[in-house]
Structures are given as C-alpha cells and as structure tokens.
N, C-alpha and C. Protein backbone atom coordinates (compact mmCIF):
# COMPACT_ATOMS: atom_id res chain seq x y z
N UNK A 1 -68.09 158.93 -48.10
CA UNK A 1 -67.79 158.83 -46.69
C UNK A 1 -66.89 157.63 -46.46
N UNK A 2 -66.32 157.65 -45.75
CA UNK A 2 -64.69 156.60 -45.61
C UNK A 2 -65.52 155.78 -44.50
N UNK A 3 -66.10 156.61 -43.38
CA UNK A 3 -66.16 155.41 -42.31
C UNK A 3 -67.66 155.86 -41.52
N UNK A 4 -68.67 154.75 -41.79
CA UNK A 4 -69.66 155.23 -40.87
C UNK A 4 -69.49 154.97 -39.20
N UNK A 5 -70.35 155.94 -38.90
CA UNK A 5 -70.37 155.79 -37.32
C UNK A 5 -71.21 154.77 -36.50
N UNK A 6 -71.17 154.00 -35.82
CA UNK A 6 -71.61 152.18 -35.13
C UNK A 6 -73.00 153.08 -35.32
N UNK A 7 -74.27 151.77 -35.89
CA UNK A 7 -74.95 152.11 -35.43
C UNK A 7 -75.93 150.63 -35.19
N UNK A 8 -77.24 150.19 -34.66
CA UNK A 8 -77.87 149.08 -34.86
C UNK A 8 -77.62 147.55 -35.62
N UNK A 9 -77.53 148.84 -37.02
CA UNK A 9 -78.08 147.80 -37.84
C UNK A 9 -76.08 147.02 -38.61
N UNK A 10 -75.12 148.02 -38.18
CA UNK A 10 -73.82 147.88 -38.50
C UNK A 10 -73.83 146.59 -38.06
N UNK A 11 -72.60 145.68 -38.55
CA UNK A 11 -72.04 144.80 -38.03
C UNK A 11 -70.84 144.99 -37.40
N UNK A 12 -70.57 144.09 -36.02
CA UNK A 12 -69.54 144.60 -35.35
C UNK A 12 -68.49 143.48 -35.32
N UNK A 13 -67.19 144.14 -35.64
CA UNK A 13 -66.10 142.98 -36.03
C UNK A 13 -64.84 143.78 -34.70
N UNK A 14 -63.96 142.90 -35.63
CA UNK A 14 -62.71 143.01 -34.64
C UNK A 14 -62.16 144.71 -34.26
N UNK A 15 -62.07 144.60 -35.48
CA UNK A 15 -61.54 146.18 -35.70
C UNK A 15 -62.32 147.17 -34.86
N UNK A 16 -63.60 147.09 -34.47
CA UNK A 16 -63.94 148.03 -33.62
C UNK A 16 -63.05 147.84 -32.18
N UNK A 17 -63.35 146.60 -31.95
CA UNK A 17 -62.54 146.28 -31.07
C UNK A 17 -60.71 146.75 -30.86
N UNK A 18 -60.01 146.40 -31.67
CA UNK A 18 -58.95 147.01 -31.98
C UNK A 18 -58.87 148.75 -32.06
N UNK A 19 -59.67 149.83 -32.17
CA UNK A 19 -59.53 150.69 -32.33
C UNK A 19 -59.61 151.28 -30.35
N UNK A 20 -60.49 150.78 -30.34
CA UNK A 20 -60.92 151.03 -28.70
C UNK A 20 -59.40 150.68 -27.50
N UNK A 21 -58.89 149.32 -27.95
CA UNK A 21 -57.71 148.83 -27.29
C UNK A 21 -56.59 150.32 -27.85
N UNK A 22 -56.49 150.08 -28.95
CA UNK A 22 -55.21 151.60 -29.77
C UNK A 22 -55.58 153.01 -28.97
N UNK A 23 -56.76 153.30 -28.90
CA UNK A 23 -57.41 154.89 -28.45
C UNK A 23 -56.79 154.56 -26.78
N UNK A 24 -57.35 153.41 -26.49
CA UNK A 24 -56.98 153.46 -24.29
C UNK A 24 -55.91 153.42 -24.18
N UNK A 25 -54.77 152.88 -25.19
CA UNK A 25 -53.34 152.93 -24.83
C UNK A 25 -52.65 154.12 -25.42
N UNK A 26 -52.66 154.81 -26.29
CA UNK A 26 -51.87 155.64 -26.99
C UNK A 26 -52.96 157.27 -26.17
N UNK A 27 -54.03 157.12 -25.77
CA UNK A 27 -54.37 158.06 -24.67
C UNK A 27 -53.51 158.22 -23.05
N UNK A 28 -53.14 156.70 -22.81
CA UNK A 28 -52.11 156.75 -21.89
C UNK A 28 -53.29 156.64 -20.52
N UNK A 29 -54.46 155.63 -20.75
CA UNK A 29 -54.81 154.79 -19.79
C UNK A 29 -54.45 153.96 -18.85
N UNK A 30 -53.82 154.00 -17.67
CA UNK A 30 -53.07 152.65 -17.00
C UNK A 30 -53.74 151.81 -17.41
N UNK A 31 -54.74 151.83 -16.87
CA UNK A 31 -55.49 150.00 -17.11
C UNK A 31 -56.15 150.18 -18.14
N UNK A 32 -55.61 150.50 -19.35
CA UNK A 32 -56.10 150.67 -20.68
C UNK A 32 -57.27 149.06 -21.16
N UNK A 33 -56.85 147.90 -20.64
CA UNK A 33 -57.32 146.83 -21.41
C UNK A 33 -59.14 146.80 -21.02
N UNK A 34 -59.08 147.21 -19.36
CA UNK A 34 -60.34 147.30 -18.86
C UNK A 34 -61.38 148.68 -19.25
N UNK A 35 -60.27 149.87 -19.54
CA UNK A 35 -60.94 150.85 -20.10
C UNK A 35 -61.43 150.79 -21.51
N UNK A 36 -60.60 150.20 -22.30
CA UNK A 36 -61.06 149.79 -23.40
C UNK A 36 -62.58 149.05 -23.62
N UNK A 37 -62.36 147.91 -22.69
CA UNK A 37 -63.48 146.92 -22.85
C UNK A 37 -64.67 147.44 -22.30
N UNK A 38 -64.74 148.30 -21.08
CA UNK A 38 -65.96 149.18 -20.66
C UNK A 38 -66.42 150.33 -22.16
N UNK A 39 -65.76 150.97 -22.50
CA UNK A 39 -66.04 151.62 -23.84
C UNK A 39 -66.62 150.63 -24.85
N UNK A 40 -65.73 149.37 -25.16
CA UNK A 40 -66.56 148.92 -26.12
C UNK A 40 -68.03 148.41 -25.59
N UNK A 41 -68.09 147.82 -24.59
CA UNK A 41 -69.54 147.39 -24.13
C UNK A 41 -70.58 148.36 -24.31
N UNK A 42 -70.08 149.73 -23.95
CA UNK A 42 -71.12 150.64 -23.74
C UNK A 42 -71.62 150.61 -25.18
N UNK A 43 -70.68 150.89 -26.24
CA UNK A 43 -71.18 151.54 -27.31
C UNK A 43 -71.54 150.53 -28.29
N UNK A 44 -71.03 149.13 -28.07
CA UNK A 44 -71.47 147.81 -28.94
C UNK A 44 -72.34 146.90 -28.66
N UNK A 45 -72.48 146.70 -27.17
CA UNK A 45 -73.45 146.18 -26.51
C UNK A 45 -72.73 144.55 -25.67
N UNK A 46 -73.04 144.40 -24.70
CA UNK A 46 -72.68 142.97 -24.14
C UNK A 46 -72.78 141.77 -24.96
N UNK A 47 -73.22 141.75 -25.45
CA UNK A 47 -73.51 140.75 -26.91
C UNK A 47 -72.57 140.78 -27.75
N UNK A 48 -71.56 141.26 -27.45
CA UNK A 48 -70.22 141.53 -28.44
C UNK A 48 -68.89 141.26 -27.33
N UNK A 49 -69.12 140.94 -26.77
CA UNK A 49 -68.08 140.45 -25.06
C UNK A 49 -67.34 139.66 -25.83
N UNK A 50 -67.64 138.83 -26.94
CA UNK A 50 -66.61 137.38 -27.41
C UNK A 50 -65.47 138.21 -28.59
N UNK A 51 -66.35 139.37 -29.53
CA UNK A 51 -65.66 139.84 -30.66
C UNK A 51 -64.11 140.50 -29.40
N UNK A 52 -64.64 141.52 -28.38
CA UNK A 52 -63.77 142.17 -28.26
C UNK A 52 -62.78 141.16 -27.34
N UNK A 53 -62.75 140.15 -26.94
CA UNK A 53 -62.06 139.22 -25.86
C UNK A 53 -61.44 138.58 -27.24
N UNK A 54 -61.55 138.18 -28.12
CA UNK A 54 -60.89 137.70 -29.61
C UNK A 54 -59.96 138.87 -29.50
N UNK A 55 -60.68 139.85 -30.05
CA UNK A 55 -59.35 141.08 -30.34
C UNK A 55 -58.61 141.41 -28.87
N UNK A 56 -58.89 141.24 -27.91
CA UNK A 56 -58.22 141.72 -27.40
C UNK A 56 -56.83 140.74 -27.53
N UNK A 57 -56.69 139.04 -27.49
CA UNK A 57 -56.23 138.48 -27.51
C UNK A 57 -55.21 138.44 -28.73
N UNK A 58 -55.44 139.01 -29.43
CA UNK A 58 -54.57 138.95 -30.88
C UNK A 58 -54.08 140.48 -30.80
N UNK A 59 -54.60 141.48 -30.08
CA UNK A 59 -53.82 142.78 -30.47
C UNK A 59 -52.46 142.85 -29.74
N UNK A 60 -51.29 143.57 -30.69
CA UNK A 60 -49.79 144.00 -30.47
C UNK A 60 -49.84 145.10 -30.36
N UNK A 61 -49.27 145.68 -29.00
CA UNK A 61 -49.16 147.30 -29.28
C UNK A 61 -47.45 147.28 -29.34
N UNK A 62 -47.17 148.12 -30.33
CA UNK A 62 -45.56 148.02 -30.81
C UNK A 62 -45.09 149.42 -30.24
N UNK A 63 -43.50 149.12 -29.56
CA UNK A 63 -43.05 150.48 -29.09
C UNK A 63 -42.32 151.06 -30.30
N UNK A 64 -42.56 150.78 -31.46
CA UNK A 64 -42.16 151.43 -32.87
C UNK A 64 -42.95 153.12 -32.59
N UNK A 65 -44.49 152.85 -32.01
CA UNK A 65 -45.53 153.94 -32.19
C UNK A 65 -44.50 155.13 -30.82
N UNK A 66 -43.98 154.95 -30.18
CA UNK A 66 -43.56 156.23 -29.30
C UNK A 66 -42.78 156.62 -30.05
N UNK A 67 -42.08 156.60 -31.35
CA UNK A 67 -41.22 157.75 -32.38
C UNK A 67 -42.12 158.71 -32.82
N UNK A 68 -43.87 158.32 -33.05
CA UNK A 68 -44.61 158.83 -33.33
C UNK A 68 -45.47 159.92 -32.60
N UNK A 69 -45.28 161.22 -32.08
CA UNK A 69 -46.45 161.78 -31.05
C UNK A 69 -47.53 162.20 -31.19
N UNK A 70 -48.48 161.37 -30.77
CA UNK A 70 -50.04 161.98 -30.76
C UNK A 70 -50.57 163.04 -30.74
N UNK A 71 -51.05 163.44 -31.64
CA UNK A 71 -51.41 164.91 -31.71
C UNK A 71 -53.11 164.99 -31.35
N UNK A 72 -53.75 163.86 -31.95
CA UNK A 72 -55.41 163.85 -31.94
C UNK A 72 -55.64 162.08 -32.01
N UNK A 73 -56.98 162.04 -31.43
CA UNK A 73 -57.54 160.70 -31.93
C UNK A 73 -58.60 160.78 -32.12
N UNK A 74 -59.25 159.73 -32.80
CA UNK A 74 -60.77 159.68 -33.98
C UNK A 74 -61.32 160.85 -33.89
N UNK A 75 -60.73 161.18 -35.05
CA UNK A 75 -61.17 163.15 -35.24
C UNK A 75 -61.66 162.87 -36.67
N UNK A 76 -62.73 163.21 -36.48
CA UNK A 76 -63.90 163.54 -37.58
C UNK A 76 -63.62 164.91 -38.70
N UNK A 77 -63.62 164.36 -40.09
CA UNK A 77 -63.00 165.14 -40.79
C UNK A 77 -64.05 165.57 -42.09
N UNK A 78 -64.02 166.62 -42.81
CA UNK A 78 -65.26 166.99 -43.80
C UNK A 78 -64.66 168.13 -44.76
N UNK A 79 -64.90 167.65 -46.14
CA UNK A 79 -64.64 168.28 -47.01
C UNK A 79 -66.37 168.77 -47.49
N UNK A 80 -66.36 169.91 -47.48
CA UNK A 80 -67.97 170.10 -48.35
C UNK A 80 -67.61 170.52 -49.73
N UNK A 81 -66.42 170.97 -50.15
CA UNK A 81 -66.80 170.87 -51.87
C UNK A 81 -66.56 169.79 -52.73
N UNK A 82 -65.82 168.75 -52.16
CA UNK A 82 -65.62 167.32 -52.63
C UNK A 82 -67.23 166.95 -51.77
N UNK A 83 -67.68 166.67 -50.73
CA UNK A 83 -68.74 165.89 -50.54
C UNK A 83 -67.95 164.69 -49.53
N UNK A 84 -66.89 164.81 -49.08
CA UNK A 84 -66.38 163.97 -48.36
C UNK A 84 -65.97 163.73 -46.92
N UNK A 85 -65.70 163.08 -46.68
CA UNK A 85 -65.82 163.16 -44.83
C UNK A 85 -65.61 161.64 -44.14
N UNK A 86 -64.60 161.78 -43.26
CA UNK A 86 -64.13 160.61 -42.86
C UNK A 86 -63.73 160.69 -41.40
N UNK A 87 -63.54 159.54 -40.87
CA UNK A 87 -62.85 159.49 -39.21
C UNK A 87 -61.65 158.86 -39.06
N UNK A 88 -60.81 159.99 -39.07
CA UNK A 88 -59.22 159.01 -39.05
C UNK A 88 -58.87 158.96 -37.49
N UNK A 89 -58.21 158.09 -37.29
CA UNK A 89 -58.29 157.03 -36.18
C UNK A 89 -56.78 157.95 -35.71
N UNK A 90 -56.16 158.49 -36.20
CA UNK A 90 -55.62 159.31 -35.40
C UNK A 90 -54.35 160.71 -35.85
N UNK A 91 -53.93 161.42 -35.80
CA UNK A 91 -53.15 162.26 -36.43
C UNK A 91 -51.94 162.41 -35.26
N UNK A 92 -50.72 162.41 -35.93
CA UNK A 92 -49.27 161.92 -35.48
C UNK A 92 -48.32 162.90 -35.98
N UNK A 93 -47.19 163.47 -35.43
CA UNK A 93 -46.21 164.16 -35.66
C UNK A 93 -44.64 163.30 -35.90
N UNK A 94 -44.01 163.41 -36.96
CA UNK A 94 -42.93 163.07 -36.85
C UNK A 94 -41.64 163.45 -37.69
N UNK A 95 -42.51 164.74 -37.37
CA UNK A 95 -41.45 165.70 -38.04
C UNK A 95 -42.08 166.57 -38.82
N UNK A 96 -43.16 166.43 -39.49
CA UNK A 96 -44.47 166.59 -40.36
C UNK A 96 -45.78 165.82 -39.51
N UNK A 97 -46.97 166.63 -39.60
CA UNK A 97 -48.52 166.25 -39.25
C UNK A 97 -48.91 164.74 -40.39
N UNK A 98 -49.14 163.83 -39.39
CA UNK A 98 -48.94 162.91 -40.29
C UNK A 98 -50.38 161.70 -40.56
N UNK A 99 -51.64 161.30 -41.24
CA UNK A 99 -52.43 160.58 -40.68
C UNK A 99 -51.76 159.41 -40.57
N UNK A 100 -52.39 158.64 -39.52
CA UNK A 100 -52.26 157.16 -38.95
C UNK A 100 -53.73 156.48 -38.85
N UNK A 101 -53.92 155.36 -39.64
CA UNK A 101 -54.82 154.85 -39.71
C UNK A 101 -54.59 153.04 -39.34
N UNK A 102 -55.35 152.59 -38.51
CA UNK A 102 -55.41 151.47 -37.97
C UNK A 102 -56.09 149.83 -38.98
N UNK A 103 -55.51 148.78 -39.25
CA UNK A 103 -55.96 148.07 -39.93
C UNK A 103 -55.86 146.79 -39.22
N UNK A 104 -56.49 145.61 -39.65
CA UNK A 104 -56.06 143.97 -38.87
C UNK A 104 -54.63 143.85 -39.09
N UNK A 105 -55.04 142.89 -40.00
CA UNK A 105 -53.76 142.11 -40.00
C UNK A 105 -52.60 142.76 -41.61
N UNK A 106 -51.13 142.67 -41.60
CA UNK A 106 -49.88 142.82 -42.59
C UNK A 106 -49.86 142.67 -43.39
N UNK A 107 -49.58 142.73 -44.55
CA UNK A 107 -49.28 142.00 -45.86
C UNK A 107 -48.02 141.88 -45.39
N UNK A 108 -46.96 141.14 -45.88
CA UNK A 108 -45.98 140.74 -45.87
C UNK A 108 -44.77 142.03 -46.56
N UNK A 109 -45.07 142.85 -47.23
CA UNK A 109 -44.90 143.90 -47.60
C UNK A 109 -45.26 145.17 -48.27
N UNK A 110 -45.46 146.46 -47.56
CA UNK A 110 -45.61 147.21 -47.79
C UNK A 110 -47.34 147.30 -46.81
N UNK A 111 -48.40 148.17 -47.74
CA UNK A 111 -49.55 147.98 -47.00
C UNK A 111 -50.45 147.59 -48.44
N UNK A 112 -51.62 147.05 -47.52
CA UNK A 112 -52.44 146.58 -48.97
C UNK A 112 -52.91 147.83 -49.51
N UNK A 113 -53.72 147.45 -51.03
CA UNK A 113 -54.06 148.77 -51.35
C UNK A 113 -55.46 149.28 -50.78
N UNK A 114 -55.99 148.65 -50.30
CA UNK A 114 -57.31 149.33 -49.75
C UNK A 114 -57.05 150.08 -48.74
N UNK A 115 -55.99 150.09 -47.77
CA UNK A 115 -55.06 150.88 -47.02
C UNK A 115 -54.68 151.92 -48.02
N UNK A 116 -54.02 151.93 -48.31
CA UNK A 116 -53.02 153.03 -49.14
C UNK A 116 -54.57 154.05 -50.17
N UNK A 117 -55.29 153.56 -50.32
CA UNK A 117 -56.45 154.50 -51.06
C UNK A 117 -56.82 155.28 -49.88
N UNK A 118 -57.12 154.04 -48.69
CA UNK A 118 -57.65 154.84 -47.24
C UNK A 118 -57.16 156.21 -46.83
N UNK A 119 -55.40 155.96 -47.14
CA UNK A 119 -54.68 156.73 -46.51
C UNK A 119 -55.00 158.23 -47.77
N UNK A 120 -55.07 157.87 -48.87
CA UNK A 120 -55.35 158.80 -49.72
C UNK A 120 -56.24 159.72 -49.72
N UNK A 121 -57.76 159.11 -49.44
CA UNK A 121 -58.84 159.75 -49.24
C UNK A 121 -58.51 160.80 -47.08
N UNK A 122 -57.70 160.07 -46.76
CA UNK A 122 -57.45 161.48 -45.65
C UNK A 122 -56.53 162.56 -45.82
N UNK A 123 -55.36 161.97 -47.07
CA UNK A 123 -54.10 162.70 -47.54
C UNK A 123 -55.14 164.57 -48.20
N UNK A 124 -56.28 163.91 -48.61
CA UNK A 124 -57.60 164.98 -49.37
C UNK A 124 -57.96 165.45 -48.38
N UNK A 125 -58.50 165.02 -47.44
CA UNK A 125 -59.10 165.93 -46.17
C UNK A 125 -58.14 166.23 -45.42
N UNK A 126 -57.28 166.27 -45.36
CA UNK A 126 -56.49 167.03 -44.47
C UNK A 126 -55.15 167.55 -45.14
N UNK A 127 -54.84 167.24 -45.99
CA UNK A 127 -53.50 167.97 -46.92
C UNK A 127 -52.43 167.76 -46.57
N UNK A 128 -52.45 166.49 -45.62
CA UNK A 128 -50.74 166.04 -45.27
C UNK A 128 -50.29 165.02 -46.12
N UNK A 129 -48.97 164.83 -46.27
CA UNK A 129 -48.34 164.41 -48.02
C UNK A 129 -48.41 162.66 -47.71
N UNK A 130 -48.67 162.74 -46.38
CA UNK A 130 -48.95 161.16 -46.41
C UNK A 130 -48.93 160.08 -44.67
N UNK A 131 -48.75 159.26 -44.49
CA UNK A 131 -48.76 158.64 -43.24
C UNK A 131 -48.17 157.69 -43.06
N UNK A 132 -49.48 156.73 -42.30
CA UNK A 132 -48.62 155.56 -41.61
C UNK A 132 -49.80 154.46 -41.27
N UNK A 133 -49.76 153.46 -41.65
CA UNK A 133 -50.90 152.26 -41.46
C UNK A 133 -50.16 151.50 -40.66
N UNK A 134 -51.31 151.21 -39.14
CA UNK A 134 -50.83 150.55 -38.00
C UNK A 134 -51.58 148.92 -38.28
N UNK A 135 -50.83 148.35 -38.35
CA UNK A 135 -51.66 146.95 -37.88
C UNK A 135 -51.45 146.06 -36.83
N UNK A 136 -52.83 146.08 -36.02
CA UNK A 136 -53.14 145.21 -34.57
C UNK A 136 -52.90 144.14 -34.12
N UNK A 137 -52.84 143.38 -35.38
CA UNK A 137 -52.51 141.90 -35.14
C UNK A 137 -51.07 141.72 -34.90
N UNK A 138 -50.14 142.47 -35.80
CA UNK A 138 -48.67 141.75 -35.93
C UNK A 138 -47.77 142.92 -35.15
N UNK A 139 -48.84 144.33 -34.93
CA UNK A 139 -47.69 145.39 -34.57
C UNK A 139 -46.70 146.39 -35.47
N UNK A 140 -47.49 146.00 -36.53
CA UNK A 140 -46.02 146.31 -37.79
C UNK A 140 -46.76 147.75 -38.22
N UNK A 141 -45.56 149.05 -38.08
CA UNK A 141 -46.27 149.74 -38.37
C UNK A 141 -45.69 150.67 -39.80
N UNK A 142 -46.09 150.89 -40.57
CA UNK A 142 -45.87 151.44 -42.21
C UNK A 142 -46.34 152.48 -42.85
N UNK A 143 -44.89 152.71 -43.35
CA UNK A 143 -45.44 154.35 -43.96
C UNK A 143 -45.48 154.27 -45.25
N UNK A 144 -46.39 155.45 -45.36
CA UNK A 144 -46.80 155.69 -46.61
C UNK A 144 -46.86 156.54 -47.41
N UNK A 145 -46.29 156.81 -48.66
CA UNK A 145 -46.11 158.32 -49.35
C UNK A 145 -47.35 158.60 -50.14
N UNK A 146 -48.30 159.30 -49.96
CA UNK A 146 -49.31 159.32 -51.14
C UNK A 146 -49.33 160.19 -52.57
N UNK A 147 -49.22 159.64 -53.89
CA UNK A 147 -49.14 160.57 -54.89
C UNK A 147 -50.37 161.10 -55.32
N UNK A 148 -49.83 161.82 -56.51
CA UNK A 148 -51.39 162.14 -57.46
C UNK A 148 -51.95 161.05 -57.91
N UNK A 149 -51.53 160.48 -58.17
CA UNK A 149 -52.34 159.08 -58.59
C UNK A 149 -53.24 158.19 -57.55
N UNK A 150 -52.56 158.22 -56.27
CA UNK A 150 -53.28 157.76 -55.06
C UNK A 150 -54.56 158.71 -55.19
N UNK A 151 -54.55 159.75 -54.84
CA UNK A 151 -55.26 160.68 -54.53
C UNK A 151 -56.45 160.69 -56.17
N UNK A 152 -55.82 160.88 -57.45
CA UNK A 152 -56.79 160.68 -58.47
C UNK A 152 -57.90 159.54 -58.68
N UNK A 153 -57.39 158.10 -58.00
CA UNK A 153 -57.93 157.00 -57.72
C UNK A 153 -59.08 157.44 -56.72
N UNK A 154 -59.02 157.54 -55.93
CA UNK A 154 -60.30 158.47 -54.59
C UNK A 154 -60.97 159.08 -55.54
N UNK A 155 -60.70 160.16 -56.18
CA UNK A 155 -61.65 161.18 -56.90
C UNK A 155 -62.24 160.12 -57.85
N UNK A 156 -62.03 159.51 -58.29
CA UNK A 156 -62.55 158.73 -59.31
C UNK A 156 -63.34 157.71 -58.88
N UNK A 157 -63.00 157.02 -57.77
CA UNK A 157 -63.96 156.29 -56.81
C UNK A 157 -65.28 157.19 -56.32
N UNK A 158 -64.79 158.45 -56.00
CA UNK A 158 -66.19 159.32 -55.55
C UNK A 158 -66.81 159.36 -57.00
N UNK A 159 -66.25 159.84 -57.57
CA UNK A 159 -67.32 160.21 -59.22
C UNK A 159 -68.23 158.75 -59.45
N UNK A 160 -67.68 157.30 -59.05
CA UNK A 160 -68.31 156.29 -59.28
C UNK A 160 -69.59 156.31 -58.62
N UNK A 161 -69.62 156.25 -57.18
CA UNK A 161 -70.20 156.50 -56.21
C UNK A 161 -71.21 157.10 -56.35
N UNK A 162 -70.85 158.82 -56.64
CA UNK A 162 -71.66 159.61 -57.06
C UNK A 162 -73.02 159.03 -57.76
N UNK A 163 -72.47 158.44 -59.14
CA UNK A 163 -73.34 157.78 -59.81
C UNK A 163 -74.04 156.78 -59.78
N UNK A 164 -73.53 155.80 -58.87
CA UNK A 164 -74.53 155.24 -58.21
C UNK A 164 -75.71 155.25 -57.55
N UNK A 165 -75.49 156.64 -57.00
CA UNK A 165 -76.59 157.31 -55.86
C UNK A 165 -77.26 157.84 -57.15
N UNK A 166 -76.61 158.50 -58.13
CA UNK A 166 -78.32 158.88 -58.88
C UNK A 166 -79.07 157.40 -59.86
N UNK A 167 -78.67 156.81 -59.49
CA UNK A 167 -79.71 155.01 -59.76
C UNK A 167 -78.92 154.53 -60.95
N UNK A 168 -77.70 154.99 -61.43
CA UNK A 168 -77.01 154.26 -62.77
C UNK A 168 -76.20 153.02 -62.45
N UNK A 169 -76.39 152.01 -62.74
CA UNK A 169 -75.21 150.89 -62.39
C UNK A 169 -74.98 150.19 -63.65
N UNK A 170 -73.83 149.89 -63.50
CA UNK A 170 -72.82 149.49 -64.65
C UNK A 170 -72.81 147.86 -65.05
N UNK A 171 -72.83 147.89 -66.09
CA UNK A 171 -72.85 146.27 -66.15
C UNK A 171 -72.46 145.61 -65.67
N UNK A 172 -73.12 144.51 -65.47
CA UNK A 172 -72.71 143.08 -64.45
C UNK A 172 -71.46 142.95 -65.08
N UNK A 173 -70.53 142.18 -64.25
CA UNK A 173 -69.20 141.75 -65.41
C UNK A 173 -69.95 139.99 -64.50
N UNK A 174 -69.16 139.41 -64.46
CA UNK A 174 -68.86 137.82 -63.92
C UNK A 174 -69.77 137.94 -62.81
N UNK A 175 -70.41 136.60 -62.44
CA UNK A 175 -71.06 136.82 -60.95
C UNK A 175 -70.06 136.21 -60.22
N UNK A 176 -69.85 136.42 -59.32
CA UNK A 176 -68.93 136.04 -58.02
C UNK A 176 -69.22 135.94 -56.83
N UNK A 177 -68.80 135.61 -55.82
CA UNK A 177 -69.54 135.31 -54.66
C UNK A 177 -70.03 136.52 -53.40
N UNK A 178 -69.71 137.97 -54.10
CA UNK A 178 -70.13 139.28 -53.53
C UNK A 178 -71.52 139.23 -54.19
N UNK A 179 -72.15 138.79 -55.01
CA UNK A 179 -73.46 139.17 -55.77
C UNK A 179 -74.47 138.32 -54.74
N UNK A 180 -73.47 137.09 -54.24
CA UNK A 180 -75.29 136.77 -53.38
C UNK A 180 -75.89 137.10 -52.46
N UNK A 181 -74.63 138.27 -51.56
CA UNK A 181 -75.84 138.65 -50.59
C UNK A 181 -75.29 140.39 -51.00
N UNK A 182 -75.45 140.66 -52.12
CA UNK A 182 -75.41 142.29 -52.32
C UNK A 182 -77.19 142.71 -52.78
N UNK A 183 -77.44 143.73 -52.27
CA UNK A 183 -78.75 144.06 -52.15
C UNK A 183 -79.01 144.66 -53.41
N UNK A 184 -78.08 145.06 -54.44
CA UNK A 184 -78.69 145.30 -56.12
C UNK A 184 -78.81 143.97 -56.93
N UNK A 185 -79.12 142.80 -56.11
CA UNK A 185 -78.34 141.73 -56.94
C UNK A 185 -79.77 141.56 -58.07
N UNK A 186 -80.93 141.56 -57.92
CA UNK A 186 -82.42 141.67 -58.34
C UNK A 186 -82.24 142.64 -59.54
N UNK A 187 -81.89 144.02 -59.61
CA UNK A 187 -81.58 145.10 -60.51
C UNK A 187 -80.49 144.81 -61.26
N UNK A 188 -79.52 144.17 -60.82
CA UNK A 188 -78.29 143.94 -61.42
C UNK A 188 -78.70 142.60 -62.93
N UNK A 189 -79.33 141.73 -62.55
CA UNK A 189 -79.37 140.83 -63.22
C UNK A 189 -80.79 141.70 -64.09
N UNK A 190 -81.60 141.84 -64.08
CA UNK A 190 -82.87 142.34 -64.98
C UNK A 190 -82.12 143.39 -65.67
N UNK A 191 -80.91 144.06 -65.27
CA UNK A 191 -80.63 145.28 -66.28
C UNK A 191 -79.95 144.71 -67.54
N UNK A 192 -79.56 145.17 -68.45
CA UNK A 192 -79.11 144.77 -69.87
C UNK A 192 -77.89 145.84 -69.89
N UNK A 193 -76.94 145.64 -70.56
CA UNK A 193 -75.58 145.67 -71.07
C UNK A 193 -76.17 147.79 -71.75
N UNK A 194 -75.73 148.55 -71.30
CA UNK A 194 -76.30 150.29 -71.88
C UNK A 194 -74.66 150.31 -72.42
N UNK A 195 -74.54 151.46 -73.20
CA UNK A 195 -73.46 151.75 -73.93
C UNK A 195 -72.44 152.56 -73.04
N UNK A 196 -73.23 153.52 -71.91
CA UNK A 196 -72.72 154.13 -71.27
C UNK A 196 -71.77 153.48 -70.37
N UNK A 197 -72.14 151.95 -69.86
CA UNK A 197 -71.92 151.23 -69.27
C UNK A 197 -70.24 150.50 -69.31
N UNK A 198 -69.78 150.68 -70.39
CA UNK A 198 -68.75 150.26 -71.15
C UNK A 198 -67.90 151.14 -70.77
N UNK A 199 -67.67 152.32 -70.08
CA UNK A 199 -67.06 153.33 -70.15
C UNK A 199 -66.69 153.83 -68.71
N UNK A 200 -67.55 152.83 -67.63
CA UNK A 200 -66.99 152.67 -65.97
C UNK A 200 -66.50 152.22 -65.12
C-alpha cells in the first residue's frame, strides 16, 4: 500500500496540510485557503491549527500547473493481483493521462528517488508511461519518465514486504539512528545472521 488513510494513531505533518491547500485550489475554490483549512480541521483535528498555518505559509502554487488539466483528485487506486493499492493525489492530461503526485520540498535537480519509485508504483496501477512530481514548498513542478527498471524496483520492494508480513527479517546490517524508535528493534537484535538472509 503506497499511502494510508489519516487515522488516530497516524502522525500529522505538513504534507497533509499541503495536499488539502493543492485539492482547494486546483478544484477551483475562490477562497480556497479558508476551504482548505476548514477540511483540514475537520479531518485532523484543531490540535493541528499550527502544522497547517506552517504549511500554509510555505506553500507555492505555480501557474506552470494550468498547462496541466485536471482530470481527477485523490482517487483511490487497487490492483488485486499484485496486492496493491494507492491514493494518487491527482491524475492530469497533457497530451497523455498523466499521474501527478505532490511532495515538500526540490532537490535541486530532477526528483528524489523516493518520488520517482512513488511515481512508479502508480505508473503499475494505472498504466500511464509516467508523470509529474509537484513540490509545495518551491512550486517546481517535474516530470517524470518511468522505465522497467523503475517499475521492477516496486515489484521487488513488494516481494520484500511481502516477506516481512510472513515474520522473516533480514539481517541487521549497521545500527543507525532508524533502529531506536523502530518497533522490530527487540527481534532485530536477538535474531542471528540465517543464510537466507544474505540474499535480501
């Protein structure tokens, strides 16, 4: 699954925020900033008034995006013979059906790769040859061609995955500063070096 849906126990960051500001304007809200912020309250809670007043303050909406025409927004997507299923933040025409997926902040060039896998794993659910990663902070918006290799990387990430869920985990490599608050960290350290292990 690419993206869970808000719930309790989620943590709520900018980016929710940012998606809510992108959906009220590219829906073509006049007073998009106040419609936005009533949506996020409802669904994040008043207790989050500072995250979305941060984002609101740092988001760029770029008139790069009107070359682009909206076709759908956060449309819920599902593959059942892969096992996969995601919410892309929006689908765009520009000449070709195109996904558009929303991120913080630029790299300085091109898009990072956790983007570009993102864009991969929707290039699979939906069969368009590739997109466009928007980012909120700077406005900069980037396209993206996805290959077989993009796309083989995903499948291979799910096969990992997969195996995780049936209780196999792979040897520790280095501890680093993701191990102290990761919740296998107890299993991770008591397990020992398996042969299989060498090979994921």
């Amino acid at each position: 699954m690419l993206e869970s849906k808000h719930d309790s126990s989620e943590r709520v960051t900018e980016m929710s925020a940012f998606r809510e500001l992108y959906f009220s304007v590219r829906s073509g809200k006049k007073d998009w900033k106040n419609w936005a912020k009533s949506k996020f309250l409802t669904l994040y809670g008043e207790e989050n008034e500072d995250v979305f007043n941060s984002a609101l303050s740092s988001f760029t909406y770029s008139g790069e995006l009107s070359k682009l025409r909206s076709l759908e927004l956060d449309v819920d997507l599902r593959r059942e013979d892969l096992k996969l299923s995601g919410r892309l933040d929006e689908i765009v025409f520009d000449g070709e059906r195109r996904a558009l997926i929303l991120s913080s902040r630029a790299p300085e060039e091109g898009v990072w790769y956790s983007d570009r896998i993102k864009l991969a794993a929707f290039s699979i659910l939906t069969s368009f040859k590739g997109g466009y990663v928007y980012y909120c902070k700077s406005g900069k918006l980037r396209k993206v061609e996805i290959t077989q290799k993009d796309k083989r990387t995903v499948l291979r990430c799910m096969e990992r995955v997969e195996k995780l869920r049936r209780g196999f985990l792979p040897e520790k490599k280095e501890q680093g500063k993701k191990c102290e608050g990761c919740i296998y960290r107890d299993v991770c350290e008591s397990e020992g070096e398996t042969f299989a292990s060498r090979f994921l």
